[in-house]
PDB file of N, CA and C in Angstrom:
ATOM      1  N   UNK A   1    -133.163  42.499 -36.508  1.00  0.00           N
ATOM      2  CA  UNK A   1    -132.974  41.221 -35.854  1.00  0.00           C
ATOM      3  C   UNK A   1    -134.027  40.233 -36.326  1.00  0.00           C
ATOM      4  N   UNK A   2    -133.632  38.961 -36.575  1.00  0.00           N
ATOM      5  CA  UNK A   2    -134.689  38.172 -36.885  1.00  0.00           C
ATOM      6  C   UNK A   2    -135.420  37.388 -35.370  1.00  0.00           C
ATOM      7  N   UNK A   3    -137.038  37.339 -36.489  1.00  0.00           N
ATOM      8  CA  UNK A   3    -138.245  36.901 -35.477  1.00  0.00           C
ATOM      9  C   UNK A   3    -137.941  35.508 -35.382  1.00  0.00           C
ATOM     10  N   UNK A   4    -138.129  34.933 -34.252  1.00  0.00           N
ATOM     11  CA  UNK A   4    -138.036  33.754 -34.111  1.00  0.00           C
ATOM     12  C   UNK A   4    -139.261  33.046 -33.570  1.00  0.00           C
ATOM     13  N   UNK A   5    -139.547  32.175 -33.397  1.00  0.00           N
ATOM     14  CA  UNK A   5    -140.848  31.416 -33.217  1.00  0.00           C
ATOM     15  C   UNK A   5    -140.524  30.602 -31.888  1.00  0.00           C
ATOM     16  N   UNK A   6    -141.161  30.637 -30.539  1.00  0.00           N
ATOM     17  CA  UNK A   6    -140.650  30.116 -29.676  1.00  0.00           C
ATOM     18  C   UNK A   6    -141.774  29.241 -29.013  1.00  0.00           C
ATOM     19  N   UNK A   7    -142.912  28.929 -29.788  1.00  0.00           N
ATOM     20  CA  UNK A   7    -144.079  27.991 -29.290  1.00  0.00           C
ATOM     21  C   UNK A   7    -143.820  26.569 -28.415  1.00  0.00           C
ATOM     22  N   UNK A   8    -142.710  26.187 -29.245  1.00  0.00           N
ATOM     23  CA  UNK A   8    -142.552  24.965 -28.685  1.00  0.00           C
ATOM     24  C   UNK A   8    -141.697  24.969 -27.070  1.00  0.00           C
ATOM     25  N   UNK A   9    -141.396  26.066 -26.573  1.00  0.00           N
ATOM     26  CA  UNK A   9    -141.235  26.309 -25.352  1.00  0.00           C
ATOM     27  C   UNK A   9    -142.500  26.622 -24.123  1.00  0.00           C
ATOM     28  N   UNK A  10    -143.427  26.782 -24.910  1.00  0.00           N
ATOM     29  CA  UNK A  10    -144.617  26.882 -23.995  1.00  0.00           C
ATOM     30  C   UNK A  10    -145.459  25.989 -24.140  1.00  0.00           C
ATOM     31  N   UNK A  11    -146.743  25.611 -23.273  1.00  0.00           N
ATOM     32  CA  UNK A  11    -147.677  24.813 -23.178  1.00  0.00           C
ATOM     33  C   UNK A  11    -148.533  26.132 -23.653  1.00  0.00           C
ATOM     34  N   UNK A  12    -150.032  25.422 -23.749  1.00  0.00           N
ATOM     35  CA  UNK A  12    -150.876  26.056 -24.600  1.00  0.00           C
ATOM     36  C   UNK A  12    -151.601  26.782 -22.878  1.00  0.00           C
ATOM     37  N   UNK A  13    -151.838  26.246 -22.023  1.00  0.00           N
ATOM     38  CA  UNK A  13    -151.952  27.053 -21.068  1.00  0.00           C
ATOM     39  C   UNK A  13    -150.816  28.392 -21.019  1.00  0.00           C
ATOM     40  N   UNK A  14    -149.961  28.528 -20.739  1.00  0.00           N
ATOM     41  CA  UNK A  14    -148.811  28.990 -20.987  1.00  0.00           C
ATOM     42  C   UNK A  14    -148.696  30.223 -21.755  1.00  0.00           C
ATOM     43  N   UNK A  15    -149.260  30.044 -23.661  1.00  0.00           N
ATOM     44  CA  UNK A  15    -149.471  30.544 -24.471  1.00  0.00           C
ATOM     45  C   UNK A  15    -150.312  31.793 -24.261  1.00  0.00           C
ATOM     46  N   UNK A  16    -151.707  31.157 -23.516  1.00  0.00           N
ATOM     47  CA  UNK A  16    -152.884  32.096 -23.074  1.00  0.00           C
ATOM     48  C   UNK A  16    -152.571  33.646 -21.821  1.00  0.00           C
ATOM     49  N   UNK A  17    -150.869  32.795 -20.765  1.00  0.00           N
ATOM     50  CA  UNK A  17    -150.837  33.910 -20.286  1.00  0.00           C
ATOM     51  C   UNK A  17    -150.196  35.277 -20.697  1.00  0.00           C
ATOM     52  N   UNK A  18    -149.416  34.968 -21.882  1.00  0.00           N
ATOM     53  CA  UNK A  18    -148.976  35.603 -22.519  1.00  0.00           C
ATOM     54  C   UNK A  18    -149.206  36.767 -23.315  1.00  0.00           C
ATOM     55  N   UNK A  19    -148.370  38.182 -23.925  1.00  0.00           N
ATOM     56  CA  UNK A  19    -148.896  39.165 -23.892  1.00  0.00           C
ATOM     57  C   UNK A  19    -147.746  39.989 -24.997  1.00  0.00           C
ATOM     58  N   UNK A  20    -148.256  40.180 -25.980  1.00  0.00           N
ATOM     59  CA  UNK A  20    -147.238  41.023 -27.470  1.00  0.00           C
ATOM     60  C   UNK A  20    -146.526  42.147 -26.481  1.00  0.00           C
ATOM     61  N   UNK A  21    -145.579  42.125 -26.910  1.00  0.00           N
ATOM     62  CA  UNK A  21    -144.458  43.465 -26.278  1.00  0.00           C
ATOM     63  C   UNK A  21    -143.833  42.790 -24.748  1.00  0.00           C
ATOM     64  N   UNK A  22    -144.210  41.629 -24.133  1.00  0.00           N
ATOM     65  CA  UNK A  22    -143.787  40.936 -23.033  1.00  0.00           C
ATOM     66  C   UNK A  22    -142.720  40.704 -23.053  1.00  0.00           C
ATOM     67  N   UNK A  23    -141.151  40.922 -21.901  1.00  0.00           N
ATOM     68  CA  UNK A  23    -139.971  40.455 -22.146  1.00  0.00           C
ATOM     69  C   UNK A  23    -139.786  38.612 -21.757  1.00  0.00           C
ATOM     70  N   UNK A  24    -139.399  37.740 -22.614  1.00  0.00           N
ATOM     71  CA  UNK A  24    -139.189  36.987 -21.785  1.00  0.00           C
ATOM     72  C   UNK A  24    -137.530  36.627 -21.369  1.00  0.00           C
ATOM     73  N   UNK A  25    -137.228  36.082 -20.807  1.00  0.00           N
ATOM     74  CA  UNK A  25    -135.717  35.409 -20.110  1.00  0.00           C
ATOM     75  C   UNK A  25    -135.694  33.876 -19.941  1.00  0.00           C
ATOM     76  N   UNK A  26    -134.950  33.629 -20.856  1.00  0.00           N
ATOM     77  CA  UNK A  26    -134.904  31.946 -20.729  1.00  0.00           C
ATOM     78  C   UNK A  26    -133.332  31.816 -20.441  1.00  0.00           C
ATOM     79  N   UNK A  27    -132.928  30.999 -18.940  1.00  0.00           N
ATOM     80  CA  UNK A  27    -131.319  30.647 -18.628  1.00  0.00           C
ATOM     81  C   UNK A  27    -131.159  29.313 -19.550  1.00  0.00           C
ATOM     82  N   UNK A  28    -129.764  28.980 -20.435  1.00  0.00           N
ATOM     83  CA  UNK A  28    -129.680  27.985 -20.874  1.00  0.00           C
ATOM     84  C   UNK A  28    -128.049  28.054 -21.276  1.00  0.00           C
ATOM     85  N   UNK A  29    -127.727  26.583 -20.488  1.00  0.00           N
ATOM     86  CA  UNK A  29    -126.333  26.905 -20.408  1.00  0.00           C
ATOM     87  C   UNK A  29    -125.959  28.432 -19.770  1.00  0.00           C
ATOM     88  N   UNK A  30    -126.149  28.386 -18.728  1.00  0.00           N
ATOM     89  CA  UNK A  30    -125.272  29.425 -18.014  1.00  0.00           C
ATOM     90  C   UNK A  30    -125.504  30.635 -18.746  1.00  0.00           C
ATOM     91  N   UNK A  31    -126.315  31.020 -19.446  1.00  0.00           N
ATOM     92  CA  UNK A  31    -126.007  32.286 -20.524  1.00  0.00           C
ATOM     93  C   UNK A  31    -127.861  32.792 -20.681  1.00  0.00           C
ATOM     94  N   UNK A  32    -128.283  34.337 -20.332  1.00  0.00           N
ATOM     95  CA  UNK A  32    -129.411  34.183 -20.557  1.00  0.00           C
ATOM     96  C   UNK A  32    -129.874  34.875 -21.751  1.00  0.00           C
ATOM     97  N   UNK A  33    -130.834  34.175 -22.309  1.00  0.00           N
ATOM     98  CA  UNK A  33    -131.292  34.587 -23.623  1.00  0.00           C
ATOM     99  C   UNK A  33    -132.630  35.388 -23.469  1.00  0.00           C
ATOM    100  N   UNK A  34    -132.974  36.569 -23.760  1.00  0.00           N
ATOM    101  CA  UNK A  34    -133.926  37.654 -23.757  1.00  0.00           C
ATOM    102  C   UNK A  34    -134.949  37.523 -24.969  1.00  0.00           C
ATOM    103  N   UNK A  35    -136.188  37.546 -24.632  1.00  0.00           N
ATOM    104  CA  UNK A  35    -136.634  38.122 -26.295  1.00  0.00           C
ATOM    105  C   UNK A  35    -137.985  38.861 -25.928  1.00  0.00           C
ATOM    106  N   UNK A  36    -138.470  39.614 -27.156  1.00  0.00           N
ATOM    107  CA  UNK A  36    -139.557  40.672 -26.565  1.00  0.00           C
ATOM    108  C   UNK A  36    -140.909  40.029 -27.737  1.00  0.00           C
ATOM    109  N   UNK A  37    -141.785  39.420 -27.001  1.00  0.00           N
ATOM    110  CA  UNK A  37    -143.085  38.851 -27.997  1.00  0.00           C
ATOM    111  C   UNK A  37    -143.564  40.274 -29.229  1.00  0.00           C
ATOM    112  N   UNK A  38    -143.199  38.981 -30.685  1.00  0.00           N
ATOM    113  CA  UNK A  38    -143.781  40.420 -31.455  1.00  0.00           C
ATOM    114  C   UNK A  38    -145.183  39.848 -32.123  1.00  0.00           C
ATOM    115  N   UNK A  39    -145.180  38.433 -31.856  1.00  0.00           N
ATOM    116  CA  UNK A  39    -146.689  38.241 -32.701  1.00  0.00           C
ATOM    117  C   UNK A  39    -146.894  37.043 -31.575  1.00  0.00           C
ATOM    118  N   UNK A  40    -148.714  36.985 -31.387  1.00  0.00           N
ATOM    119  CA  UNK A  40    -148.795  35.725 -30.713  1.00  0.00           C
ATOM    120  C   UNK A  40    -149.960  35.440 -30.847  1.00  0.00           C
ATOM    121  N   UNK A  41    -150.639  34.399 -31.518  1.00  0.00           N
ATOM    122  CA  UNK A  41    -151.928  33.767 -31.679  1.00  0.00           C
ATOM    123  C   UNK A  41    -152.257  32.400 -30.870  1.00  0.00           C
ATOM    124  N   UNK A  42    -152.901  33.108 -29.682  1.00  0.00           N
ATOM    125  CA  UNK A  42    -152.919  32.176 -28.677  1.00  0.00           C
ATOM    126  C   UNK A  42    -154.069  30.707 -29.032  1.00  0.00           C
ATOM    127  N   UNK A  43    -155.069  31.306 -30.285  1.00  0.00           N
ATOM    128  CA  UNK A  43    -155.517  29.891 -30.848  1.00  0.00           C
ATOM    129  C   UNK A  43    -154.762  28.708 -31.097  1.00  0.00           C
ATOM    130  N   UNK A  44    -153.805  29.274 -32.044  1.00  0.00           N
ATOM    131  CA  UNK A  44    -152.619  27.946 -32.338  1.00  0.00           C
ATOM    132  C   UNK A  44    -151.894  27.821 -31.465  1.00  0.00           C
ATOM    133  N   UNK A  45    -151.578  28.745 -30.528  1.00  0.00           N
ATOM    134  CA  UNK A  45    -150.127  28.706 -29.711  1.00  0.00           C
ATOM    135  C   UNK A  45    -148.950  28.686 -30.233  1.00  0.00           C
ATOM    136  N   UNK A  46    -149.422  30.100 -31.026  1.00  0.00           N
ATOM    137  CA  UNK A  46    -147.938  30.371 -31.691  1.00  0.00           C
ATOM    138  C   UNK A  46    -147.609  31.391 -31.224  1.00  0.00           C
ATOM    139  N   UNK A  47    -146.039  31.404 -31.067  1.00  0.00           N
ATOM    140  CA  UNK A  47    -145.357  32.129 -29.742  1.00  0.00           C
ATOM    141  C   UNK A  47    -144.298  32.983 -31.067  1.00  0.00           C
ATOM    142  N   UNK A  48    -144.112  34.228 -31.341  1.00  0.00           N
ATOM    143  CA  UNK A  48    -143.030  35.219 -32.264  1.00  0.00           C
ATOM    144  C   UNK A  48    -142.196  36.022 -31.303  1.00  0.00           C
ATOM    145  N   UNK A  49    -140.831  36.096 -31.340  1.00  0.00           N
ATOM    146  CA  UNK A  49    -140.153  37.074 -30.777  1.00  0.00           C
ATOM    147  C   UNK A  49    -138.917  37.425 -31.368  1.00  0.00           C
ATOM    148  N   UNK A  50    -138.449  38.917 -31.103  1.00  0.00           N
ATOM    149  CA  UNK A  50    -137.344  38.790 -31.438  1.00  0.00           C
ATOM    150  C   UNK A  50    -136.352  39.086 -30.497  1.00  0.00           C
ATOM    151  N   UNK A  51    -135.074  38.470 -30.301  1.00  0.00           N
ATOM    152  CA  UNK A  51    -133.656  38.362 -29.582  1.00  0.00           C
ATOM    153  C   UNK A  51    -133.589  40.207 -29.181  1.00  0.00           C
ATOM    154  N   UNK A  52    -133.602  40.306 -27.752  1.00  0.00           N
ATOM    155  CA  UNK A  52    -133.091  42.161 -27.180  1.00  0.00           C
ATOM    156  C   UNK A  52    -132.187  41.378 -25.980  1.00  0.00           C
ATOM    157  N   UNK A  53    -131.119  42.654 -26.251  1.00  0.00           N
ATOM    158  CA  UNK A  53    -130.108  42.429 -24.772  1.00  0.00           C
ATOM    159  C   UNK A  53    -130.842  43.601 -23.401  1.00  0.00           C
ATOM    160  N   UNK A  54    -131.083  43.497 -22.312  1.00  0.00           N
ATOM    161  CA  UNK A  54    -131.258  44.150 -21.829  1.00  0.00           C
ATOM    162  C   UNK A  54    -129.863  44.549 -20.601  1.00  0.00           C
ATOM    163  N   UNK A  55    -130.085  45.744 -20.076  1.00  0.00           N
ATOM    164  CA  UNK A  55    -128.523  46.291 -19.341  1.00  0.00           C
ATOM    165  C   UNK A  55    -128.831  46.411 -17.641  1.00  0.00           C
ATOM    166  N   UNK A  56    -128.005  45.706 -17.219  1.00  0.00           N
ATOM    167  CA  UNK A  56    -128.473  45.933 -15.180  1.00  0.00           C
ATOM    168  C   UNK A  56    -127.643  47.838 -15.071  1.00  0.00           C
ATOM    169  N   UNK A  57    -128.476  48.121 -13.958  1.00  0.00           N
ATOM    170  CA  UNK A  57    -128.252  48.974 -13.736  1.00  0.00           C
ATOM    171  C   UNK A  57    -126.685  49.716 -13.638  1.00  0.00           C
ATOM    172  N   UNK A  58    -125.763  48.886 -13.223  1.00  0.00           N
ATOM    173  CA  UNK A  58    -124.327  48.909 -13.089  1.00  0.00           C
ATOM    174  C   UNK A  58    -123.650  49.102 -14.879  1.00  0.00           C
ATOM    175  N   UNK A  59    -124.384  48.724 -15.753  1.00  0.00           N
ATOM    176  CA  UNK A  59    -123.812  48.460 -16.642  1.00  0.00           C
ATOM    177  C   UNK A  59    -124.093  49.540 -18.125  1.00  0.00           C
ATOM    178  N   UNK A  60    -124.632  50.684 -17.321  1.00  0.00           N
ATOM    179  CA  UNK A  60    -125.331  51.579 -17.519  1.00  0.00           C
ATOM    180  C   UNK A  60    -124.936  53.092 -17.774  1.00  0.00           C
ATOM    181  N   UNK A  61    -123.785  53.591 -18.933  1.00  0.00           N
ATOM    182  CA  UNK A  61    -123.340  55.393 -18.016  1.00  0.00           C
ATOM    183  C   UNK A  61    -124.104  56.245 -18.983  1.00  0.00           C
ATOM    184  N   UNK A  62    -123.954  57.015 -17.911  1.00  0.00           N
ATOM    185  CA  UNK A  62    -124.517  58.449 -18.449  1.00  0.00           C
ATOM    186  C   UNK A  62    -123.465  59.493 -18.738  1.00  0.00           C
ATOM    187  N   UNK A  63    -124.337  60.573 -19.429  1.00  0.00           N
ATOM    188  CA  UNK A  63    -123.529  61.409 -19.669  1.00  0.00           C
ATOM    189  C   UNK A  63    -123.937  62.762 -20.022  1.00  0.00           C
ATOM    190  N   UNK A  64    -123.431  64.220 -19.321  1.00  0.00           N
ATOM    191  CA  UNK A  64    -124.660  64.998 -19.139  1.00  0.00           C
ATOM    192  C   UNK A  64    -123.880  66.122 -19.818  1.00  0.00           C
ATOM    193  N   UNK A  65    -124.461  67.195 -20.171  1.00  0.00           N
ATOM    194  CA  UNK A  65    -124.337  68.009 -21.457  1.00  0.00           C
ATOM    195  C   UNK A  65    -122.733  68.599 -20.810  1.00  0.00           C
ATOM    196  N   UNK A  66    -122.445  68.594 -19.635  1.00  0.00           N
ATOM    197  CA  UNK A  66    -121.036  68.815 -19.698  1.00  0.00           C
ATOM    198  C   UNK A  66    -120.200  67.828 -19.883  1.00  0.00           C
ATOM    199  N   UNK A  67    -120.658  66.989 -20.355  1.00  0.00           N
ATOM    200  CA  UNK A  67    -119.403  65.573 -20.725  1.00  0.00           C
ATOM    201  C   UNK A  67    -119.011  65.114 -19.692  1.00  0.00           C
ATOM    202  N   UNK A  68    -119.815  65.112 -18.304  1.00  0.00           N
ATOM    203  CA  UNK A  68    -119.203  64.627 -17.081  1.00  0.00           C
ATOM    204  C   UNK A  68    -120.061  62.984 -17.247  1.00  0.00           C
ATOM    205  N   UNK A  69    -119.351  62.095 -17.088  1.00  0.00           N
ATOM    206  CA  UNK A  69    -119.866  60.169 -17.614  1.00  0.00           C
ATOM    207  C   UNK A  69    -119.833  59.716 -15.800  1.00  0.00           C
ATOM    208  N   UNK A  70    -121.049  59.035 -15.541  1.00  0.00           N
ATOM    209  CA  UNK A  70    -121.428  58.922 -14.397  1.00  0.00           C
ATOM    210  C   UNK A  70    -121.780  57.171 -14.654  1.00  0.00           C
ATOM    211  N   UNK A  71    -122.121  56.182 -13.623  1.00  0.00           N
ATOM    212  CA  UNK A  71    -122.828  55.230 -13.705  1.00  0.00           C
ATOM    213  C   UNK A  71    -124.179  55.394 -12.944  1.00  0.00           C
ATOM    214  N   UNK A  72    -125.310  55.485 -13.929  1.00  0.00           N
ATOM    215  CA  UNK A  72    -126.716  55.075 -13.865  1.00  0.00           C
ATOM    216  C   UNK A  72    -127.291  54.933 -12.178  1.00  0.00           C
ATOM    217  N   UNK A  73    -127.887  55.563 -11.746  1.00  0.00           N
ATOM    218  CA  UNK A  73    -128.201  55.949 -10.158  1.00  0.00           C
ATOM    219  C   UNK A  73    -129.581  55.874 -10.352  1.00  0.00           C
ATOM    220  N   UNK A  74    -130.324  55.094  -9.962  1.00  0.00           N
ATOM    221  CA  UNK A  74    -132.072  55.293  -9.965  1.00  0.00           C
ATOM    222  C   UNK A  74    -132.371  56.061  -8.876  1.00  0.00           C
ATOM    223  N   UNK A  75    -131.761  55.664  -7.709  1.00  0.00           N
ATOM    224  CA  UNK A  75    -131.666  56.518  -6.216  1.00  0.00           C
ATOM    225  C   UNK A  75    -131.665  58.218  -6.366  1.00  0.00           C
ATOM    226  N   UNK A  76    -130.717  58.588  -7.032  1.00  0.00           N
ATOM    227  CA  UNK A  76    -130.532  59.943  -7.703  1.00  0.00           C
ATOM    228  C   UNK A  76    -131.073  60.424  -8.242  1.00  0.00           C
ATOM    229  N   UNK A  77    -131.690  59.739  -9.109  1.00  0.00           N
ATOM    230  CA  UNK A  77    -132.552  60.042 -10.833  1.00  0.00           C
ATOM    231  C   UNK A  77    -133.546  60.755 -10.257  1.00  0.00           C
ATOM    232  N   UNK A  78    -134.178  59.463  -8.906  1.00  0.00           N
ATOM    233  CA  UNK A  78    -135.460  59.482  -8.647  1.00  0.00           C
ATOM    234  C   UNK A  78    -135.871  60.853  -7.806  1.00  0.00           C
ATOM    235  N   UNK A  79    -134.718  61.304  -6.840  1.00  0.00           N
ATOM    236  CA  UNK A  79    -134.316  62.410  -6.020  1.00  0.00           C
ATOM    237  C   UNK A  79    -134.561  63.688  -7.282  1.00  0.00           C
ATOM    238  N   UNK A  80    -133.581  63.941  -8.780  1.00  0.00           N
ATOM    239  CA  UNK A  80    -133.607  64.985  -9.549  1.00  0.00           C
ATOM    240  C   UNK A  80    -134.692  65.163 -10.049  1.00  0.00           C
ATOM    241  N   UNK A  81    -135.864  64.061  -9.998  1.00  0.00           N
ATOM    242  CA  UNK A  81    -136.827  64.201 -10.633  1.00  0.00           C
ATOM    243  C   UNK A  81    -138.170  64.702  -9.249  1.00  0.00           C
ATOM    244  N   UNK A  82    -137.940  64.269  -8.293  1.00  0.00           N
ATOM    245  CA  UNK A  82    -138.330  65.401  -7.377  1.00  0.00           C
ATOM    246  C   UNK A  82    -138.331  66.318  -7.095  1.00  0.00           C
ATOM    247  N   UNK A  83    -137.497  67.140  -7.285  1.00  0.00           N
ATOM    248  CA  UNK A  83    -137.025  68.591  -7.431  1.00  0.00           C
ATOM    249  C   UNK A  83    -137.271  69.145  -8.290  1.00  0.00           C
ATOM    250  N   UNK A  84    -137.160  68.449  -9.115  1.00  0.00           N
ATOM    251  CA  UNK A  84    -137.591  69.527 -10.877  1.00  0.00           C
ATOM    252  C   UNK A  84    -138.825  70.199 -10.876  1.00  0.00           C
TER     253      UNK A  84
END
């Protein structure tokens, strides 16, 4: 995926709170655009990222060594991982 440069969306305050590997979410036009910081030199206030889709929980299946396809349960997960 290509890096994109997104400085001119931040102020230089802005820049400073910022953090490499950070997701951000910008809404525009009804549609939201994701990206994950891959370079950032908060001297210049230069802002690098590249475009990731991320998935809500609903939108999520699983699928477990018997081929049984489930939708994504954190409630559950969190329960099997208690027990283990």
């Amino acid at each position: 995926m290509k890096i994109q440069e997104l400085s001119e969306a931040f102020t230089q305050e802005g820049v400073n709170k910022l953090k490499v590997g950070q997701l951000l979410r910008f809404s525009f036009e009804n549609s939201m655009n994701e990206y994950i910081i891959t370079k950032l030199n908060k001297k210049s206030g230069k802002v690098f990222a590249r475009p990731v889709r991320t998935y809500d929980q609903s939108e999520v299946m699983t699928e477990d060594v018997f081929g049984d396809k489930d939708v994504l349960d954190l409630n559950t997960l969190d329960e099997d991982i208690t027990h283990a």
